[in-house]
Protein backbone atom coordinates (compact mmCIF):
# COMPACT_ATOMS: atom_id res chain seq x y z
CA UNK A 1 -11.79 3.78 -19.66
CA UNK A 2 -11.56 1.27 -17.01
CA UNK A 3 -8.38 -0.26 -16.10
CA UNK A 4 -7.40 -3.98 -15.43
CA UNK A 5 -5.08 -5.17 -13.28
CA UNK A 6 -14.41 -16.32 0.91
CA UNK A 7 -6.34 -21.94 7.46
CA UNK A 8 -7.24 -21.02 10.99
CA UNK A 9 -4.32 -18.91 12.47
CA UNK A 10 -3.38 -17.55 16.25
CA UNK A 11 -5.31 -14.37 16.45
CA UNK A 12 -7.53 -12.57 18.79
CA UNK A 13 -10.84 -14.03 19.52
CA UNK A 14 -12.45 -10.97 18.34
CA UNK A 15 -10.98 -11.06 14.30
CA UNK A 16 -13.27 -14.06 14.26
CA UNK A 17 -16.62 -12.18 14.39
CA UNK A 18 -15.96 -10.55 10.52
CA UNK A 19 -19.51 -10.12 9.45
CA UNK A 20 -19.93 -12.08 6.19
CA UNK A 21 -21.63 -9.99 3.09
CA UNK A 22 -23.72 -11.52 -0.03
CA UNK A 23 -22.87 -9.47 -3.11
CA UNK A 24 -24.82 -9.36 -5.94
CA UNK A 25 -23.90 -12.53 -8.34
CA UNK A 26 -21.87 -12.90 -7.00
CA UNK A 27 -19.63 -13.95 -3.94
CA UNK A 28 -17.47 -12.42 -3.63
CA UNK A 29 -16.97 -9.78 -2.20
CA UNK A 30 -16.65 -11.55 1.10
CA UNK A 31 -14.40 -11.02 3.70
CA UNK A 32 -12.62 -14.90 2.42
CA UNK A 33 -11.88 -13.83 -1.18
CA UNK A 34 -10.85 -16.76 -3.30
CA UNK A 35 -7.76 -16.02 -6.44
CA UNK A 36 -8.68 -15.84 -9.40
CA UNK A 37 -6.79 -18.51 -11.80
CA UNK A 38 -5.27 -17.99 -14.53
CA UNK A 39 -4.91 -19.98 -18.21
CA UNK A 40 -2.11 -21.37 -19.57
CA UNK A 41 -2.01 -21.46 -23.78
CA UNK A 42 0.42 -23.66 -25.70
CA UNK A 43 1.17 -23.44 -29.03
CA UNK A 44 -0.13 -25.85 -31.67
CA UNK A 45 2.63 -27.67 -33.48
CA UNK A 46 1.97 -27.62 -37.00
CA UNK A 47 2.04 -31.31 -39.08
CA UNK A 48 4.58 -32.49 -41.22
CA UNK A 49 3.92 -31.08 -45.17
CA UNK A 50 3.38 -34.02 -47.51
CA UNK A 51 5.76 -35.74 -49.28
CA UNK A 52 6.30 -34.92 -52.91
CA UNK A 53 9.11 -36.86 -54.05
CA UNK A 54 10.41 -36.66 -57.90
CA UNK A 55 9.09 -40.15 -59.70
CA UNK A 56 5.96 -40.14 -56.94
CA UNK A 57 2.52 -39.61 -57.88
CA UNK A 58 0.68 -37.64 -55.84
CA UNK A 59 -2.59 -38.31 -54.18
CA UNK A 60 -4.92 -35.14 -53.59
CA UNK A 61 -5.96 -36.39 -50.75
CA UNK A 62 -2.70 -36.30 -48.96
CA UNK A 63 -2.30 -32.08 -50.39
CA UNK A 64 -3.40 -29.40 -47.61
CA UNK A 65 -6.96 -28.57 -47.69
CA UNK A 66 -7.79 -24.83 -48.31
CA UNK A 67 -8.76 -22.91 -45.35
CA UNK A 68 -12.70 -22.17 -44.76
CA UNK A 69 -12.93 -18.61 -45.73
CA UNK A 70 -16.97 -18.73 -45.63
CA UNK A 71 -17.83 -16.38 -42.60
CA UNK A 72 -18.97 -17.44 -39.35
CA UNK A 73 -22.50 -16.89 -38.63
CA UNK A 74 -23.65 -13.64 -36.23
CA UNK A 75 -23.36 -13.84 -32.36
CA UNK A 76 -26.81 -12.69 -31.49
CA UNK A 77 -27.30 -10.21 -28.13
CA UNK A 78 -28.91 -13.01 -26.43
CA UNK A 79 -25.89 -15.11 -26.69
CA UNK A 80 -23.34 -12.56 -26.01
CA UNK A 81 -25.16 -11.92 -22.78
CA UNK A 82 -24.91 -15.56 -21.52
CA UNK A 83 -21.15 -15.42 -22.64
CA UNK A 84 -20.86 -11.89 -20.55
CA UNK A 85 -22.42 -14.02 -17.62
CA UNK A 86 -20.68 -17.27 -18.01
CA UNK A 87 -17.36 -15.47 -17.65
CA UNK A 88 -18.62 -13.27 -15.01
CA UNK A 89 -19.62 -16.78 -13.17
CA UNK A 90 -15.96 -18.10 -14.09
CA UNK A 91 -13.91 -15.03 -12.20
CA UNK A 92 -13.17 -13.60 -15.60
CA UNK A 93 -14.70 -10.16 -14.87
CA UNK A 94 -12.03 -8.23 -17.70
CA UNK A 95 -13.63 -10.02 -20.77
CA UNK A 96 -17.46 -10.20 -19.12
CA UNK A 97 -17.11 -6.50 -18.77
CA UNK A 98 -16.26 -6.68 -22.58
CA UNK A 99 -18.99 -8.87 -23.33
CA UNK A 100 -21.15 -6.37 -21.90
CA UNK A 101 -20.19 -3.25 -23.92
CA UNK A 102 -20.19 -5.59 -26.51
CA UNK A 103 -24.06 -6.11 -25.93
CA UNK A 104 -24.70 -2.49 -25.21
CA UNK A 105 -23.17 -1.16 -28.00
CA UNK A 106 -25.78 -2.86 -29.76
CA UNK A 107 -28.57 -1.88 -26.92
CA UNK A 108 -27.56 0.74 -25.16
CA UNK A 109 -30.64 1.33 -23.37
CA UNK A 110 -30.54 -2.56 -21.94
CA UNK A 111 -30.76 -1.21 -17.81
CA UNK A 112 -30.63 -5.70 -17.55
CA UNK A 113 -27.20 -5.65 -19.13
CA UNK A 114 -26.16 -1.93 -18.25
CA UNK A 115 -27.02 -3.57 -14.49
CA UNK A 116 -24.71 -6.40 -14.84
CA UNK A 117 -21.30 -4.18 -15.76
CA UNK A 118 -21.62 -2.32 -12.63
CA UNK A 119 -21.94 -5.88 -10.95
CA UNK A 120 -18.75 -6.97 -12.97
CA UNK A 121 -16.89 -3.91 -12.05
CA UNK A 122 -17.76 -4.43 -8.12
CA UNK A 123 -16.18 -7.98 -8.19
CA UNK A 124 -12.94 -6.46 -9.63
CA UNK A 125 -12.95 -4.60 -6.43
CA UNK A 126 -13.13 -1.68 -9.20
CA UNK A 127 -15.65 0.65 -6.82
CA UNK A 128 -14.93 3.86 -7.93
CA UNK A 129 -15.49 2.92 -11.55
CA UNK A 130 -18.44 0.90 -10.04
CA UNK A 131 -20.28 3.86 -8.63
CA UNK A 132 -19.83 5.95 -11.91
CA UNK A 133 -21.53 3.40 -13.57
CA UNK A 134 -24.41 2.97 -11.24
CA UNK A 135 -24.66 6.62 -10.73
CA UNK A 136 -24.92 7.14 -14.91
CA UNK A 137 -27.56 4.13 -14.51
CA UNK A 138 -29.47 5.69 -11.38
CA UNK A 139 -29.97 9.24 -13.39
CA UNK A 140 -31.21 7.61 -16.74
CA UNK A 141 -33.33 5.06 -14.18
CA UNK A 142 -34.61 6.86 -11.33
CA UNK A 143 -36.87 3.99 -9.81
CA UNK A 144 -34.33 1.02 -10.87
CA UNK A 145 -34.04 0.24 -7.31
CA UNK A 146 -30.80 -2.30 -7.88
CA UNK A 147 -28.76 0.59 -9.01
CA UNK A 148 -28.78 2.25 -5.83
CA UNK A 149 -27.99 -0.68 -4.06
CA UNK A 150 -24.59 -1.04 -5.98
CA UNK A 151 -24.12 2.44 -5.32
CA UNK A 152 -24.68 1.26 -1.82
CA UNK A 153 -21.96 -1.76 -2.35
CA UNK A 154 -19.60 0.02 -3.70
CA UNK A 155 -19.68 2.45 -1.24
CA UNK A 156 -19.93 0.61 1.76
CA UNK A 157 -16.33 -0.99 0.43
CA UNK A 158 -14.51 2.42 -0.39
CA UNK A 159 -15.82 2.56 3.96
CA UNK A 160 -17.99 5.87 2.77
CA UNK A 161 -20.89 4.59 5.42
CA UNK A 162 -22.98 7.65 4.91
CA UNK A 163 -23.17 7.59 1.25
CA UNK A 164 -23.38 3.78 1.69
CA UNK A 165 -26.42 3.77 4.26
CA UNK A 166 -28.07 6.83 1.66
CA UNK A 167 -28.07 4.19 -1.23
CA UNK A 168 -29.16 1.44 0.13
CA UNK A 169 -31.87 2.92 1.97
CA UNK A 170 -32.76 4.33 -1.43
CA UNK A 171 -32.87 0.93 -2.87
CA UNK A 172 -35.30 -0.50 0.26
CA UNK A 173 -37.54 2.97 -0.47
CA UNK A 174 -38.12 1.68 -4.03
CA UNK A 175 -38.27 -1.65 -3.92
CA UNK A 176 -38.54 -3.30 0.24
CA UNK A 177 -37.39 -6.81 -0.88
CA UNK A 178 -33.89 -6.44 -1.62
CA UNK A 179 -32.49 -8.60 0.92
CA UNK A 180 -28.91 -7.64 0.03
CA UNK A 181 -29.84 -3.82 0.44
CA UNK A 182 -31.07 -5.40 4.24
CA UNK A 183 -27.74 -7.19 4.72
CA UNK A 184 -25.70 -4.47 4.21
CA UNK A 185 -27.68 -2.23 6.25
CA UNK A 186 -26.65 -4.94 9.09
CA UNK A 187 -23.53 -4.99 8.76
CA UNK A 188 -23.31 -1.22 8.52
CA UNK A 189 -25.12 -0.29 11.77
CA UNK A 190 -22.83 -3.15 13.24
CA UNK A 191 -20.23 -0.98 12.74
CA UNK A 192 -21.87 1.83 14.45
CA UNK A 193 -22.74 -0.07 17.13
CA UNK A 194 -26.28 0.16 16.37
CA UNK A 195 -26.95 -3.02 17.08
CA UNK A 196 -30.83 -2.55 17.54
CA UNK A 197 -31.15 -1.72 13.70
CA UNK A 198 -28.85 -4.41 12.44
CA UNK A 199 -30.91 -7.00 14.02
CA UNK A 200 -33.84 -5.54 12.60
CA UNK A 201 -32.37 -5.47 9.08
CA UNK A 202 -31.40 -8.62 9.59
CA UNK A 203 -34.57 -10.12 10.13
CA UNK A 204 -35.50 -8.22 7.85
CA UNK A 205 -33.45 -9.79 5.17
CA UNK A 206 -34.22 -13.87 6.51
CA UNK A 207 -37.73 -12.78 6.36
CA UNK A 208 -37.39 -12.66 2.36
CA UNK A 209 -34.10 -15.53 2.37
CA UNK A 210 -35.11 -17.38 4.94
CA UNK A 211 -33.10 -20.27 3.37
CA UNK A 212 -29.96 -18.20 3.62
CA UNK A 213 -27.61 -19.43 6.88
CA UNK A 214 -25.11 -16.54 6.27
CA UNK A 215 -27.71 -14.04 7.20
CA UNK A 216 -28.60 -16.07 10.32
CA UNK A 217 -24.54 -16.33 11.12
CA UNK A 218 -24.88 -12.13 10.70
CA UNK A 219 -27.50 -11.89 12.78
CA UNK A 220 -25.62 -13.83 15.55
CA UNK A 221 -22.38 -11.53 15.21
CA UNK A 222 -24.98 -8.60 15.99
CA UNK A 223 -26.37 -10.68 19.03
CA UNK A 224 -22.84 -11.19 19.94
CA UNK A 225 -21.98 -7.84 19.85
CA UNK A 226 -24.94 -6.67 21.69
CA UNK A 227 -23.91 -8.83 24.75
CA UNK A 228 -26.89 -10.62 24.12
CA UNK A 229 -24.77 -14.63 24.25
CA UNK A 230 -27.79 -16.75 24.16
CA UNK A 231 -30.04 -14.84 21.30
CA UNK A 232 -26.49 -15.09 19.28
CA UNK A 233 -25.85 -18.93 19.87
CA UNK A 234 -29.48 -19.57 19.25
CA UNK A 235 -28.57 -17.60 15.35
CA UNK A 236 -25.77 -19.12 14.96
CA UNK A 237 -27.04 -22.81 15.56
CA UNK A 238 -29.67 -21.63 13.02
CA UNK A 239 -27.16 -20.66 10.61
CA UNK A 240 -25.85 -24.72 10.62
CA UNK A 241 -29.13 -25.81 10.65
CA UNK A 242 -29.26 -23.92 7.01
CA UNK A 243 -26.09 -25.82 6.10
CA UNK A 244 -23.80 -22.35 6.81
CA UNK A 245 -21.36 -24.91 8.55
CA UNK A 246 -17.88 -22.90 7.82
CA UNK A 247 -15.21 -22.49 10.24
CA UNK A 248 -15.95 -19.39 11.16
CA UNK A 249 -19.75 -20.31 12.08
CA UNK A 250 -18.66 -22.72 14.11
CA UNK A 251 -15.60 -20.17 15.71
CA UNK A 252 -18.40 -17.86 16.46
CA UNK A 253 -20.62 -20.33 17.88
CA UNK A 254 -17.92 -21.52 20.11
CA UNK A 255 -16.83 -17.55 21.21
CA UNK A 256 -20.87 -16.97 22.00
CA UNK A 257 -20.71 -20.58 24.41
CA UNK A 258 -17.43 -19.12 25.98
CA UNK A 259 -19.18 -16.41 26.63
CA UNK A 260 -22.17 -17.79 28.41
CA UNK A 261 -20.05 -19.70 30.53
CA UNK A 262 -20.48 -23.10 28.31
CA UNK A 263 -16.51 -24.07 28.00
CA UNK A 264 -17.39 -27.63 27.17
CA UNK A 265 -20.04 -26.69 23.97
CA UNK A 266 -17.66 -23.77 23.32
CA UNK A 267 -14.63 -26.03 23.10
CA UNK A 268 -17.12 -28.48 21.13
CA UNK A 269 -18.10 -26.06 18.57
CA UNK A 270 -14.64 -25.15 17.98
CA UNK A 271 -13.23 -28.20 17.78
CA UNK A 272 -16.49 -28.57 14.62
CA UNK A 273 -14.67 -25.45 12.75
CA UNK A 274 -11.11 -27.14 13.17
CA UNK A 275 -9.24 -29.43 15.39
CA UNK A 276 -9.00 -30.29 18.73
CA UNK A 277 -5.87 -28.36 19.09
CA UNK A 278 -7.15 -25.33 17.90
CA UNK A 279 -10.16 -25.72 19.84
CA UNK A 280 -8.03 -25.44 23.12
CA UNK A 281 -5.94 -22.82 21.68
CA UNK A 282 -8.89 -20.82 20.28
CA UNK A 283 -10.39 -21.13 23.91
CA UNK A 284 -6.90 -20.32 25.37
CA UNK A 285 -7.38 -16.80 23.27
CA UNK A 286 -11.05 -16.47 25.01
CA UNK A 287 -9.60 -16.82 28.36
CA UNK A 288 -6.34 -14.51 27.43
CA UNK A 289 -8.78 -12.01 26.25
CA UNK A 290 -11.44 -11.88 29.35
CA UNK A 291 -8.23 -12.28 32.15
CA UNK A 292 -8.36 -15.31 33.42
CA UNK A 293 -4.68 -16.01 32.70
CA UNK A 294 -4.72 -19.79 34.55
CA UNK A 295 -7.34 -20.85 32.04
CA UNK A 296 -5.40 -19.82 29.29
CA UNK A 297 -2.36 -21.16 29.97
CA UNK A 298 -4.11 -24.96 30.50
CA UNK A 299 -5.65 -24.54 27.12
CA UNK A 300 -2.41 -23.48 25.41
CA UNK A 301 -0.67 -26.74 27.30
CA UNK A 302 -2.91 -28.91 25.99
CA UNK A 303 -2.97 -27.19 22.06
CA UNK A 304 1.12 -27.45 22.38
CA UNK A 305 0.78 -31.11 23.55
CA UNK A 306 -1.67 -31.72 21.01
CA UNK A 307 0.06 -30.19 18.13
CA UNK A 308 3.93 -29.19 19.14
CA UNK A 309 5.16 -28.96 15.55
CA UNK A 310 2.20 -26.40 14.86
CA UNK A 311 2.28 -24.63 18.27
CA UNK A 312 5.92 -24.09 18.35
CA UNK A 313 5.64 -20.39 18.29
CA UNK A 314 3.08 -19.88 21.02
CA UNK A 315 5.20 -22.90 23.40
């Protein structure tokens, strides 16, 4: 049974170039993961009983109305789905993955529903239990290609890259046009270094999200990586173009500029994914980085002048 239980900081240029992941439903399982929040209940005060003084008549309407004992009408599967799924949606992934038994128990053969519990169980950051459940689903569904790319997911987390790049291939064997299966892909062979492959699973994925700016931001990290500067500020200026205008877009944007030798639109972009302060220290950290100590030290001056209070540390 299972058990229960995404501000810009002075680091090294190169933590900035995280490749970001789409998981299935979800969000999650990025590399910025937001907490979960939790409820607060309060108890209900009970009223005041009526009065029944001696001399008083009493008026019925003012005695305590007998409790509705007629019982409440059948949750149909339907509906206990879209419950499942609206707490899924919510960050409540304990009682969605109850919601789903639930539904199973009455369908067990539901590969819709069965799907959605191995998603639930992902988000939880639950992989082992995840890949038991899309391995049970895989074997009763050999040519469901989505359960093989959770199996893929869940892998790829637990950092099992061969069983990971297995799986998803798996997935893209069955069925080409899971983009996710593509995305992954990317960001595995960045890891690798096989930066010829990631690109081409990367375009492989905008060709069927071409909507998508996180896949173009990807695409730029593998550019980056790759040494090729103006190929990755080209994606990544597509990436805000698809309104994928986070911090860290801009941050990479503004690394890929540095790189080219473009230290005004580098300190530009970063000042776009912070503040001006930043932007000199983040370009002070370029500098550090490639050895050109001067450089650095001007940038840092002017990041301290700019901000003392938050700069104290690195004055």
């Amino acid at each position: 049974m299972t058990r229960w239980g995404p501000r810009f900081v002075l680091i090294p240029f190169f933590v900035l170039l995280l490749v970001c992941v789409a998981l299935a439903g979800c969000a999650t399982t990025s590399p910025y993961p937001g907490q979960a929040g939790g409820h607060t209940y309060h108890a209900q005060e009970t009223g005041s009983r009526p009065d029944f003084g001696k001399g008083r008549a009493v008026d019925p309407a003012s005695l305590p109305k007998a409790p509705d004992t007629r019982p409440l009408p059948d949750i149909t599967r339907d509906e206990i789905e879209q419950l499942g799924d609206r707490l899924f949606n919510n960050g409540d992934f304990h009682m969605a993955f109850v919601q789903y038994e639930k539904y199973l128990s009455l369908d067990p053969g539901n590969v819709r529903v069965w799907y959605k519990k191995g998603l639930v169980l992902l988000a939880a950051d639950l992989n082992q239990d995840a890949v038991k459940e899309f391995e049970a689903l895989s074997q009763a569904h050999p040519r469901y290609a989505p359960a093989y790319e959770g199996l893929g997911q869940a892998h790829f987390r637990m950092k099992q890259y061969p069983e990971a790049e297995k799986h998803l291939q798996k997935a893209l064997e069955i069925d080409p046009n899971l983009w996710k299966s593509h995305n992954y892909l990317g960001t595995l062979y960045d890891r690798q270094q096989r930066y010829d492959e990631a690109v081409r699973e990367y375009v492989a994925a905008i060709g069927l999200k071409p909507e998508l700016g996180l896949l173009y931001h990807n695409l730029g990290v593998s550019y980056y990586l790759a040494g090729s500067n103006q190929d990755a500020i080209h994606a990544f200026q597509k990436a805000i173009d698809k309104n994928h205008t986070r911090a860290r877009t801009y941050n990479s944007l503004g690394l890929a500029y540095a790189r080219a030798g473009q230290y005004q639109e580098a300190l530009d972009a970063f000042t776009k994914g912070g503040t001006k302060a930043k932007a000199y220290n983040n370009l002070g950290c370029f500098f550090l980085a490639e050895g050109k100590y001067k450089k650095a030290i001007s940038c840092f001056e002017k990041a301290i002048e700019m901000s003392p209070e938050f700069y104290v540390q690195a004055s």
